[in-house]
Structure formats: C-alpha cells, structure tokens
C-alpha atoms as a PDB file:
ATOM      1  CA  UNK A   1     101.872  86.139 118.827  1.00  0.00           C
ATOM      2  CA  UNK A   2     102.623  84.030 115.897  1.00  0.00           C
ATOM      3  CA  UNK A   3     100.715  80.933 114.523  1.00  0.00           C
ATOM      4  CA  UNK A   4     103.292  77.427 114.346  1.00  0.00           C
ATOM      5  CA  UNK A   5     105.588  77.379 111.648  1.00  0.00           C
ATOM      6  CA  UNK A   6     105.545  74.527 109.259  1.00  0.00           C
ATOM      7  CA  UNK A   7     109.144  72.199 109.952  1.00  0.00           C
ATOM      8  CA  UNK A   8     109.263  71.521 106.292  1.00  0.00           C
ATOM      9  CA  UNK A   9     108.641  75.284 104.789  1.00  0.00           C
ATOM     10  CA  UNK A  10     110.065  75.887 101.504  1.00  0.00           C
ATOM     11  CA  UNK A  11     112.503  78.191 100.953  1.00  0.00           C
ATOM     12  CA  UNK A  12     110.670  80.340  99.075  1.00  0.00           C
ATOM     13  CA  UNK A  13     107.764  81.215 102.056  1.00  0.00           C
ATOM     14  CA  UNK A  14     111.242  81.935 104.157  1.00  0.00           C
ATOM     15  CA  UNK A  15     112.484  84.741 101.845  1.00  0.00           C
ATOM     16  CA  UNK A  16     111.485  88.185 100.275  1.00  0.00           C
ATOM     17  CA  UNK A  17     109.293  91.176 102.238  1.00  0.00           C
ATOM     18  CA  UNK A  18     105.919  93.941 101.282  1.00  0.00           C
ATOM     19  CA  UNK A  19     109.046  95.628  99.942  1.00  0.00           C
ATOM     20  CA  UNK A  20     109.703  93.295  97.158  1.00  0.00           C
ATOM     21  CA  UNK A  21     106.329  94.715  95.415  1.00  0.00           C
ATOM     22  CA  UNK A  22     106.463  98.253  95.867  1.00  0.00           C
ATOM     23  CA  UNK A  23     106.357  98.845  92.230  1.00  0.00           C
ATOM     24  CA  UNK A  24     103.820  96.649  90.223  1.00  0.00           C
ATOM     25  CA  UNK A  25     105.097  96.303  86.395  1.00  0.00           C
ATOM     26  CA  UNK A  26     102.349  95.366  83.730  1.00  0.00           C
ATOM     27  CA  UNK A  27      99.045  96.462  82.003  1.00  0.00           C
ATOM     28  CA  UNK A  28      96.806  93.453  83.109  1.00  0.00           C
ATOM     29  CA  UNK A  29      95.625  94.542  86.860  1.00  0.00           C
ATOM     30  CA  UNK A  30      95.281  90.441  87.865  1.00  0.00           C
ATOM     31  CA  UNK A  31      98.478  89.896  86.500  1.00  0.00           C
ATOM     32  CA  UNK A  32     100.583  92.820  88.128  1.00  0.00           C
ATOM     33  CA  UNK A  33      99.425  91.291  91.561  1.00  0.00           C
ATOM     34  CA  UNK A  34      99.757  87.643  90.995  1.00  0.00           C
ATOM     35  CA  UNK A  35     103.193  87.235  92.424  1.00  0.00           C
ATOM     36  CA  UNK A  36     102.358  89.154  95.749  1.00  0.00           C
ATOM     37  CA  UNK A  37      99.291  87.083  96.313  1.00  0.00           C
ATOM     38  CA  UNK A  38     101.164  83.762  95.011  1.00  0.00           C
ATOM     39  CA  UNK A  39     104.345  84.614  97.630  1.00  0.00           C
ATOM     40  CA  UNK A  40     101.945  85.176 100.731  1.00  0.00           C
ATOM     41  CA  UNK A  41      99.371  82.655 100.166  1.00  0.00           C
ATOM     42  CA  UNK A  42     102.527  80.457 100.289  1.00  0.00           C
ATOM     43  CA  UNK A  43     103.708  82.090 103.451  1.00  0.00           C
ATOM     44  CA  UNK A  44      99.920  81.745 104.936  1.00  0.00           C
ATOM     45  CA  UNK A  45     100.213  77.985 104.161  1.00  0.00           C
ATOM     46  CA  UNK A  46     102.693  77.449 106.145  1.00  0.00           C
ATOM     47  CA  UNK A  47     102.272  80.208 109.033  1.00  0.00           C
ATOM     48  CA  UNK A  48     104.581  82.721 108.363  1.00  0.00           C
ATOM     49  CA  UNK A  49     102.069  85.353 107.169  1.00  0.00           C
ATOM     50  CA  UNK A  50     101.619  87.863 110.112  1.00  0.00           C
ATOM     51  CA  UNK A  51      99.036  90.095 109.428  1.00  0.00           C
ATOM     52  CA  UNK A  52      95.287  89.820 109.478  1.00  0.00           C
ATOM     53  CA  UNK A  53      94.763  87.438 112.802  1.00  0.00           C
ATOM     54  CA  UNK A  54      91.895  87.649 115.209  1.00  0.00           C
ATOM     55  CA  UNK A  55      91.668  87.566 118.648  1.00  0.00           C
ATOM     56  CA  UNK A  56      89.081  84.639 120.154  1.00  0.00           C
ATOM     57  CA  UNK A  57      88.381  86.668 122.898  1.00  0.00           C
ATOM     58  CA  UNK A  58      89.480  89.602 124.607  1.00  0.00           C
ATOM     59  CA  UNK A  59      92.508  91.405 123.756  1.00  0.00           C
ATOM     60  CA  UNK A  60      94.549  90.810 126.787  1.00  0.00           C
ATOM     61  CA  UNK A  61      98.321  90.790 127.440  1.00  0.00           C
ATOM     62  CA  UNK A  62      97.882  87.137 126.746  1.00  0.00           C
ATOM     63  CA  UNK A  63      95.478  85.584 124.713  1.00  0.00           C
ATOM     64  CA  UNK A  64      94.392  83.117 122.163  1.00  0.00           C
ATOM     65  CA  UNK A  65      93.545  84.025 118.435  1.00  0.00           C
ATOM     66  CA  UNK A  66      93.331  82.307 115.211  1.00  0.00           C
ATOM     67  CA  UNK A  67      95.058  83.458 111.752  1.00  0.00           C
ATOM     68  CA  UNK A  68      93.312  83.696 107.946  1.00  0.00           C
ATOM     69  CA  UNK A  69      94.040  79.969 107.629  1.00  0.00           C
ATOM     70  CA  UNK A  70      92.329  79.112 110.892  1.00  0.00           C
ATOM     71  CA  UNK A  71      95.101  78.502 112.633  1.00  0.00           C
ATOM     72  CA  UNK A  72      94.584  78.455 116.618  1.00  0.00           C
ATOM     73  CA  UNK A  73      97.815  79.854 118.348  1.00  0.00           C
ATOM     74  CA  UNK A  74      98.450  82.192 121.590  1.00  0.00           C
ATOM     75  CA  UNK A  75     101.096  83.684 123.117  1.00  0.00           C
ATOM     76  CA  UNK A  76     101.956  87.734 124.801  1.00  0.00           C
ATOM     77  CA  UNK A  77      99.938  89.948 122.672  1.00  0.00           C
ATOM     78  CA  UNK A  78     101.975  93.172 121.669  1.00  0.00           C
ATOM     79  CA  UNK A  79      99.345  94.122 118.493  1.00  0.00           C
ATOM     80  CA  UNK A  80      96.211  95.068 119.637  1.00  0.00           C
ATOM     81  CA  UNK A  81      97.171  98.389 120.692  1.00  0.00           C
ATOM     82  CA  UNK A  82      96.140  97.889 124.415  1.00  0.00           C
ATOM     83  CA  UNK A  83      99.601  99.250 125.284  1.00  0.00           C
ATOM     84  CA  UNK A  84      98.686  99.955 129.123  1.00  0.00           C
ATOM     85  CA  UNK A  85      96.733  96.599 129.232  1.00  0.00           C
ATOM     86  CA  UNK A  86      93.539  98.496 130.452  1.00  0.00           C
ATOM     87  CA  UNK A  87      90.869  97.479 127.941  1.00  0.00           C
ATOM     88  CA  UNK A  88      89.559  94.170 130.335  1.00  0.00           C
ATOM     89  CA  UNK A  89      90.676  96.250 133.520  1.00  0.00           C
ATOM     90  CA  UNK A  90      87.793  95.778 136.163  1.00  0.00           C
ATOM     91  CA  UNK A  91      87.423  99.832 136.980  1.00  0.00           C
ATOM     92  CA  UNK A  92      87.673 100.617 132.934  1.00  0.00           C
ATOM     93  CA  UNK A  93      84.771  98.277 132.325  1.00  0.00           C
ATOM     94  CA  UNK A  94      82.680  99.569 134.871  1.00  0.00           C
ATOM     95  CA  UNK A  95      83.158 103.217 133.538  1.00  0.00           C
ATOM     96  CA  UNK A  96      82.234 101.789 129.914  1.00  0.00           C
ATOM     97  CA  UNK A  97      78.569 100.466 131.392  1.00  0.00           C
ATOM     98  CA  UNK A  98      77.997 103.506 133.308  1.00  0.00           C
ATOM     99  CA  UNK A  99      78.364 105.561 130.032  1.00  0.00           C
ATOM    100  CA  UNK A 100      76.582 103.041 127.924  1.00  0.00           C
ATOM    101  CA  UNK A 101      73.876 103.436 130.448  1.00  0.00           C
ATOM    102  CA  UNK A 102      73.839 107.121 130.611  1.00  0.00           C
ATOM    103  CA  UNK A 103      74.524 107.798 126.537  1.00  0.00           C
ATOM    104  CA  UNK A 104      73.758 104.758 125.109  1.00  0.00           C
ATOM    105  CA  UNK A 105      76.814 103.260 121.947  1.00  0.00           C
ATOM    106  CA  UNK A 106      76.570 106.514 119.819  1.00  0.00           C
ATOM    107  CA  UNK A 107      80.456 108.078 118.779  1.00  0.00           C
ATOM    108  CA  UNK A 108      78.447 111.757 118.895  1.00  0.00           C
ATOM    109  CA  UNK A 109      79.419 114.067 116.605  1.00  0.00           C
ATOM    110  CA  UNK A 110      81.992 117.056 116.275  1.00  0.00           C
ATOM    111  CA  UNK A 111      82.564 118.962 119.602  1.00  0.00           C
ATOM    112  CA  UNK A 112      82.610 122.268 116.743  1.00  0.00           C
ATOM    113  CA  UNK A 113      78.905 121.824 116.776  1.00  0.00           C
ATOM    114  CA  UNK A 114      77.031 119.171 119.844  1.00  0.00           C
ATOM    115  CA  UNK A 115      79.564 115.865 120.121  1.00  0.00           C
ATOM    116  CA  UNK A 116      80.637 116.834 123.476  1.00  0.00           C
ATOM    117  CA  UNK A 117      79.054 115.194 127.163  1.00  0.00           C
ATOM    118  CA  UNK A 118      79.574 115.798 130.412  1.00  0.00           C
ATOM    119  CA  UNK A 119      82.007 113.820 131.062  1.00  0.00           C
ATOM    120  CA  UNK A 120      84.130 114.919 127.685  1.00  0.00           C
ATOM    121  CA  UNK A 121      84.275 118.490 129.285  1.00  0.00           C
ATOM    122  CA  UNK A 122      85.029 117.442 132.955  1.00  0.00           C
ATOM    123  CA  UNK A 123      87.709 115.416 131.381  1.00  0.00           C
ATOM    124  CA  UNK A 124      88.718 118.529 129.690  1.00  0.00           C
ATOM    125  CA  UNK A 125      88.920 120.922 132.690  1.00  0.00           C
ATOM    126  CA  UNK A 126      90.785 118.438 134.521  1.00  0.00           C
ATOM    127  CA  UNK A 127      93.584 117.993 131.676  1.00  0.00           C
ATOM    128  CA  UNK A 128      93.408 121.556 131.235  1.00  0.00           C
ATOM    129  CA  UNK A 129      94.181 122.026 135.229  1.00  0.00           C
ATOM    130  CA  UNK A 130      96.629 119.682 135.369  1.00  0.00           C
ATOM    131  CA  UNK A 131      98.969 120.724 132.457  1.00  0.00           C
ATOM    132  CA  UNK A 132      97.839 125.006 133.587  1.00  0.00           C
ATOM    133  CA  UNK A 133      96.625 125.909 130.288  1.00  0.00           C
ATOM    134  CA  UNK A 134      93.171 127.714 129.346  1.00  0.00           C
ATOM    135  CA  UNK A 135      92.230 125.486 126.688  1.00  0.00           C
ATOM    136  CA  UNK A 136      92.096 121.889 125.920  1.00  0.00           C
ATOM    137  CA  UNK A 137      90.483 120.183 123.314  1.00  0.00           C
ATOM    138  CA  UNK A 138      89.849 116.257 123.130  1.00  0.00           C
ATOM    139  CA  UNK A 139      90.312 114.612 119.505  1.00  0.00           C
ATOM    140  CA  UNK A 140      88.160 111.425 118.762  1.00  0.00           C
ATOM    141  CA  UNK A 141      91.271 109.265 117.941  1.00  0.00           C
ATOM    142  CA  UNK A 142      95.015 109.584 117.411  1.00  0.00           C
ATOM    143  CA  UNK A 143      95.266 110.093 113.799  1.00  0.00           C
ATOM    144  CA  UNK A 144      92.397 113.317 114.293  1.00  0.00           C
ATOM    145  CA  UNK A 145      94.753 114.526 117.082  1.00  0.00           C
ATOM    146  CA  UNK A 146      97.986 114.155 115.353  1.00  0.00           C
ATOM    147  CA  UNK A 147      96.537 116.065 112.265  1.00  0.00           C
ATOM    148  CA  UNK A 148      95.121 118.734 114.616  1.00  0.00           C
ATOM    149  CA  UNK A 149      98.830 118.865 115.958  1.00  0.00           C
ATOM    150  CA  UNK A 150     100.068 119.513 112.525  1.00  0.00           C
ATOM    151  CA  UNK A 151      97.691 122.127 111.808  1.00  0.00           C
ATOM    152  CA  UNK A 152      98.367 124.033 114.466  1.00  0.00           C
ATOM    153  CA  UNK A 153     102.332 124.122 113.860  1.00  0.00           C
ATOM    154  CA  UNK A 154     101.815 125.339 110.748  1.00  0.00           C
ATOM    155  CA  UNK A 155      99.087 128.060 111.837  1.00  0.00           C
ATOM    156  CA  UNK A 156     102.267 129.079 114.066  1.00  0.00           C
ATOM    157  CA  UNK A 157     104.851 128.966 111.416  1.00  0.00           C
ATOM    158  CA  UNK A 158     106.811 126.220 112.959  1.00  0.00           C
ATOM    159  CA  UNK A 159     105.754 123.961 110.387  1.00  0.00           C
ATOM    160  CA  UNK A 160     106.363 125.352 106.644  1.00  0.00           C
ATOM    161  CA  UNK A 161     107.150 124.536 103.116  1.00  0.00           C
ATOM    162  CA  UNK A 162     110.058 126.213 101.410  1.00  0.00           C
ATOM    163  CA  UNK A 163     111.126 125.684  97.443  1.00  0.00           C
ATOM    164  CA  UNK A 164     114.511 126.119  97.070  1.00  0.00           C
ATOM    165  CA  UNK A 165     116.522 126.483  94.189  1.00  0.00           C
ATOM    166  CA  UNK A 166     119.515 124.551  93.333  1.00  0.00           C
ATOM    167  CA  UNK A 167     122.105 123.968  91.201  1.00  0.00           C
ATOM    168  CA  UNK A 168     122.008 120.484  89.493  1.00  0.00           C
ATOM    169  CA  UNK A 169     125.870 119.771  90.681  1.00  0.00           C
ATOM    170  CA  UNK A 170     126.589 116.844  92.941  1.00  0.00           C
ATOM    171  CA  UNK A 171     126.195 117.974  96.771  1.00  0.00           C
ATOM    172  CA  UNK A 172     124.056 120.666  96.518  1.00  0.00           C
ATOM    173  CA  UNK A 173     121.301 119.120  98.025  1.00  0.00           C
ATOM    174  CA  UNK A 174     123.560 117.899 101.274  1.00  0.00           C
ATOM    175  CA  UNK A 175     124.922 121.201 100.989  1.00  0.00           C
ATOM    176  CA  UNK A 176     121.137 122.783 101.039  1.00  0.00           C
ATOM    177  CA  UNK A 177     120.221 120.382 103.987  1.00  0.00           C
ATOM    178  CA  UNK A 178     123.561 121.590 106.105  1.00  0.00           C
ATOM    179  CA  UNK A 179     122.694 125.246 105.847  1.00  0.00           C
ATOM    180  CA  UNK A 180     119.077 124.155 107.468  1.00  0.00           C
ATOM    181  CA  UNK A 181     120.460 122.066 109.890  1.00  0.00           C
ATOM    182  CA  UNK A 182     122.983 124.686 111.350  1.00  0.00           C
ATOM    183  CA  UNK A 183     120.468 127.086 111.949  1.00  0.00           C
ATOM    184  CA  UNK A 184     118.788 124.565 113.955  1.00  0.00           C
ATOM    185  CA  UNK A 185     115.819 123.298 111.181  1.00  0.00           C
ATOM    186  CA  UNK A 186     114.728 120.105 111.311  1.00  0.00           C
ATOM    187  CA  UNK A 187     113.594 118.694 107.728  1.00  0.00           C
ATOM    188  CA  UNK A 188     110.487 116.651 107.530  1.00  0.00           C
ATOM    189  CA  UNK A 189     110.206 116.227 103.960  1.00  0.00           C
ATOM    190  CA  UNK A 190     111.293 116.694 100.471  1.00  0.00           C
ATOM    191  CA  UNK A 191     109.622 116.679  97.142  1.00  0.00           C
ATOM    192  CA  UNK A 192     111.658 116.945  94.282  1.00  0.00           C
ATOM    193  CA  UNK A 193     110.202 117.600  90.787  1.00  0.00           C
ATOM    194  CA  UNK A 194     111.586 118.786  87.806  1.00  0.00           C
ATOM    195  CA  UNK A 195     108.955 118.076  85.147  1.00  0.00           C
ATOM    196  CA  UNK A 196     106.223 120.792  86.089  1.00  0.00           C
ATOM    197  CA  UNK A 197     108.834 123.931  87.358  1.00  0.00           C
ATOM    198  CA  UNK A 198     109.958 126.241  84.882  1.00  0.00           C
ATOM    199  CA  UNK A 199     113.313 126.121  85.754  1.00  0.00           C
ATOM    200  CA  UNK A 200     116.671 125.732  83.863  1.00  0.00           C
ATOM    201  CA  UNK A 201     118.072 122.516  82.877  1.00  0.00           C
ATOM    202  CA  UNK A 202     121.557 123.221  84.752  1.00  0.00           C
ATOM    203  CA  UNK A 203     119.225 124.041  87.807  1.00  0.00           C
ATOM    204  CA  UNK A 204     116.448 122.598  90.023  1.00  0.00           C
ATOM    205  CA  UNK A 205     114.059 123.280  92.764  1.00  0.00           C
ATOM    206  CA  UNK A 206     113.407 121.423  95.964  1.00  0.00           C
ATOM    207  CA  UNK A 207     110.002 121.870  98.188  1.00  0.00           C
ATOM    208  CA  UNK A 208     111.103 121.161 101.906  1.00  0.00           C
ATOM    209  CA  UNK A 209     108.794 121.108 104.817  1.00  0.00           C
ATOM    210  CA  UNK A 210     111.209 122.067 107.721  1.00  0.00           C
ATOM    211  CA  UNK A 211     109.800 122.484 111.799  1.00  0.00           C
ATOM    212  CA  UNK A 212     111.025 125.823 113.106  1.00  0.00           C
ATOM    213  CA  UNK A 213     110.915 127.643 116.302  1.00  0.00           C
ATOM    214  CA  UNK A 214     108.884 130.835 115.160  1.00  0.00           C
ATOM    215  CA  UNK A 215     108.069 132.807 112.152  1.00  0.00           C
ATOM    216  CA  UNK A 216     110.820 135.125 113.189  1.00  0.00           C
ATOM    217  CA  UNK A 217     113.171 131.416 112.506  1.00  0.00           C
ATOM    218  CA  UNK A 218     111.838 130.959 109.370  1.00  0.00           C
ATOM    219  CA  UNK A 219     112.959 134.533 108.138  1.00  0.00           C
ATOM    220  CA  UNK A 220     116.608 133.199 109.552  1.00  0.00           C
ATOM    221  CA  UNK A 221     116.572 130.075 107.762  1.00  0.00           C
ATOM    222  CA  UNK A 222     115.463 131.832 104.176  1.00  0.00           C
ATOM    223  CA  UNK A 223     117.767 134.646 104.818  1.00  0.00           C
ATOM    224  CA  UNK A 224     120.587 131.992 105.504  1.00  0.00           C
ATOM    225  CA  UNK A 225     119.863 129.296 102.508  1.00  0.00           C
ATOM    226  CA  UNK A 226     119.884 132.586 100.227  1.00  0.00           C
ATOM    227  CA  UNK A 227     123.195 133.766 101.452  1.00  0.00           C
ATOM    228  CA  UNK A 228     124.447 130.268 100.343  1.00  0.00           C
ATOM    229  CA  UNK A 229     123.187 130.543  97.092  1.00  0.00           C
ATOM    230  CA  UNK A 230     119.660 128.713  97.256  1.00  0.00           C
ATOM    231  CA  UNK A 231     117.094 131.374  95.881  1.00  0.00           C
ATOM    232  CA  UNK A 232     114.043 130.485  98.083  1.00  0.00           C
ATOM    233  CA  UNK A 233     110.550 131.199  99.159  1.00  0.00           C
ATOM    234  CA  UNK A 234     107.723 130.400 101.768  1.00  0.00           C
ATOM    235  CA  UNK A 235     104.493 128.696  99.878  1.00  0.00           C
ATOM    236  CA  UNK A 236     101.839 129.392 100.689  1.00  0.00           C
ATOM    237  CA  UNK A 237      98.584 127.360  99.470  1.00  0.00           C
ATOM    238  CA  UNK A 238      96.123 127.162 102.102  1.00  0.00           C
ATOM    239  CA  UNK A 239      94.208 129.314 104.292  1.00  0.00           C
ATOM    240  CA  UNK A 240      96.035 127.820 107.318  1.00  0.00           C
ATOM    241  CA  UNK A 241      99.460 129.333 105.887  1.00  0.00           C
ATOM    242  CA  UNK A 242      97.703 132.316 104.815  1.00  0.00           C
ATOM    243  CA  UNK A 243      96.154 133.133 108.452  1.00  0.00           C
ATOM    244  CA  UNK A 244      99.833 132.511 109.565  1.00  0.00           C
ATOM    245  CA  UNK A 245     101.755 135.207 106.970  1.00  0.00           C
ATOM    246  CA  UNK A 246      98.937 137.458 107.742  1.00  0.00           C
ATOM    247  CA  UNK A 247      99.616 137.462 111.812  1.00  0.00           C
ATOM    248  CA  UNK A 248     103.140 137.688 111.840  1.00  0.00           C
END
C-alpha cells in the first residue's frame, strides 16, 4: 500500500536510501541526525516515506490505512504479516472468543515452569503425530523459535565458531572460505579483528561461524583448513558449546 505521491516532488525526496546514514559523523548527538530526519520529513511531505502507517481497520488483504502525515490511502496489503490472510477469517475468530472465554487475554508464562493450556499441549501432540517425533515444543513467537533453532544446532555441533589463522597476503581469506566450502561448510558469519589478538603483524585471525553436518564434520573441516595452512580451533564460550564438546 502506498499513500499518493506528490506530482511536483523535489528531486531531493526522490533520491538517497536508510543506507545513506549508516555511519553518523559528529560529536553533537542533534546534529549527527539532522540530515536523516531533514531527508525523510521531506519524503513524508510528499508521500514517499513508507514506514510507520496504520491500518483503519482490520488488517485484511485489502484495506484502508493512513500514514504519519495523515494521509488516507488503500490498496493490497502485503505488510501486516497476515501472510495466509487468516487473521479476520470467520472460523479463526471464533476460536479466538472461545479461548478468550475459557482463559481470559493473558500471554501465560514460560511452558519451563506453568505457561502451557490445554489446548497448547493438544496442539502439541497433534504436531508431534503428524511430523512422528516424541517431542514438540511450541515457541511464543518466531524470533523465540528461531533462537531456540539456533541453540539447538549448536548444542549438536552443526552450528560452531572456528578462529582461523591467516596469512595477511591477498586471497587468503577466499582461499580459507574454498577449503570450507569443499568439504561441504556453509559459512554464516565472519568477524575479523586484529586489534585485541595477539597475533603477528604479517598474520591474522578470522572467527567463522560455519553450519555442519555433525561433530564428526567439524573434526573434517579443522583437520582440512589445517592441512591448508590455517592453524585453527573450535571456541568454545558458553555452556551450550561446552555441553556439546563434552557429548561428543
């Protein structure tokens, strides 16, 4: 959905992007944000600012809503998350009152200690039937799940950090990154920091977080980055990586 777009906008509303103030240079706080709020109040003036807007009623696949300016506007909705379009579906409603009814608003609590209901643990069996596992456990939102999902790969050793060491040459780090990649890791990240390792100036050391298959992979993947030349070890700084070196 967007709000109308001024005919006459100037140019400047039409150009630049969040990316253009990344980095905020200067010592006054007011000052260092001036030109970001300067470029999108222009923007919002003339209805090319598209965040913040509000929907004026439900959040269906087509609805009305108003931006910061007050703008009225509507259009196919593809931001309120309702991917499925079952928030205002008749049968979803109905569910919502009967639960209302039966547990009043409350969120509950963590299903560790009394946050689950009835109908959390039904739901729980049936998932767990219908995928055949033993176990499954419901997370209160996406973000809680992913981060549960996260945990668990690195509880498994499929998810670890490795600091490598490097020569400071030009292609050692593609080098590095081809020796994971051939024996099938997939990188996730890479920190690289040179100010707090005690490590020669002609050399430098790389953290990676790489997905793996197993712990038994992970053994490949340091034995191989070794054989290339890359001294490297497995970090461990939690207790989720130390329950996973002690159980392999």
């Amino acid at each position: 959905m967007n709000a109308e777009i001024t005919p006459t906008a100037p140019d400047g509303a039409l150009r630049g992007s969040m990316r253009d103030f990344r980095e905020l240079a200067g010592v006054d706080l007011l000052d260092r944000v001036r030109p970001f709020f300067d470029w999108q109040q222009l923007r919002q003036a003339h209805g090319l600012w598209p965040y913040s807007k509000a929907t004026d009623a439900a959040p269906q696949p087509v609805c009305s809503a108003k931006d910061e300016a007050g703008r009225e506007f509507g259009g196919v909705n593809f931001a309120s998350q309702d991917y499925l379009g079952l928030a205002s579906h008749p049968e979803v409603k109905s569910a919502a009152r009967e639960a209302i009814e039966a547990y009043g608003v409350h969120s509950a609590g963590s299903s560790a200690l009394a946050g689950n209901t009835r109908y959390s643990v039904q739901l729980e069996h049936a998932i767990a039937e219908f995928v055949r596992l033993d176990h499954v456990t419901l997370y209160p939102t996406g973000w809680a799940a992913g981060y549960g999902v996260m945990r668990g790969l690195v509880r498994e050793g499929r998810l670890v950090r490795l600091r490598c060491e490097l020569p400071d040459v030009p292609g050692a780090l593609s080098r590095l990154s081809g020796v994971i990649g051939k024996h099938a890791g997939n990188i996730v990240e890479v920190h690289h920091q040179r100010l707090f390792h005690d490590t020669s100036v002609k050399r430098a050391e790389l953290d990676v977080v790489v997905e793996t298959q197993n712990r038994r992979h992970v053994e490949v993947l340091i034995a191989a980055l070794v054989a290339a030349g890359f001294p490297t070890q497995l970090l461990l700084s939690s207790a989720d990586d130390r329950h996973a070196a002690n159980n392999r």
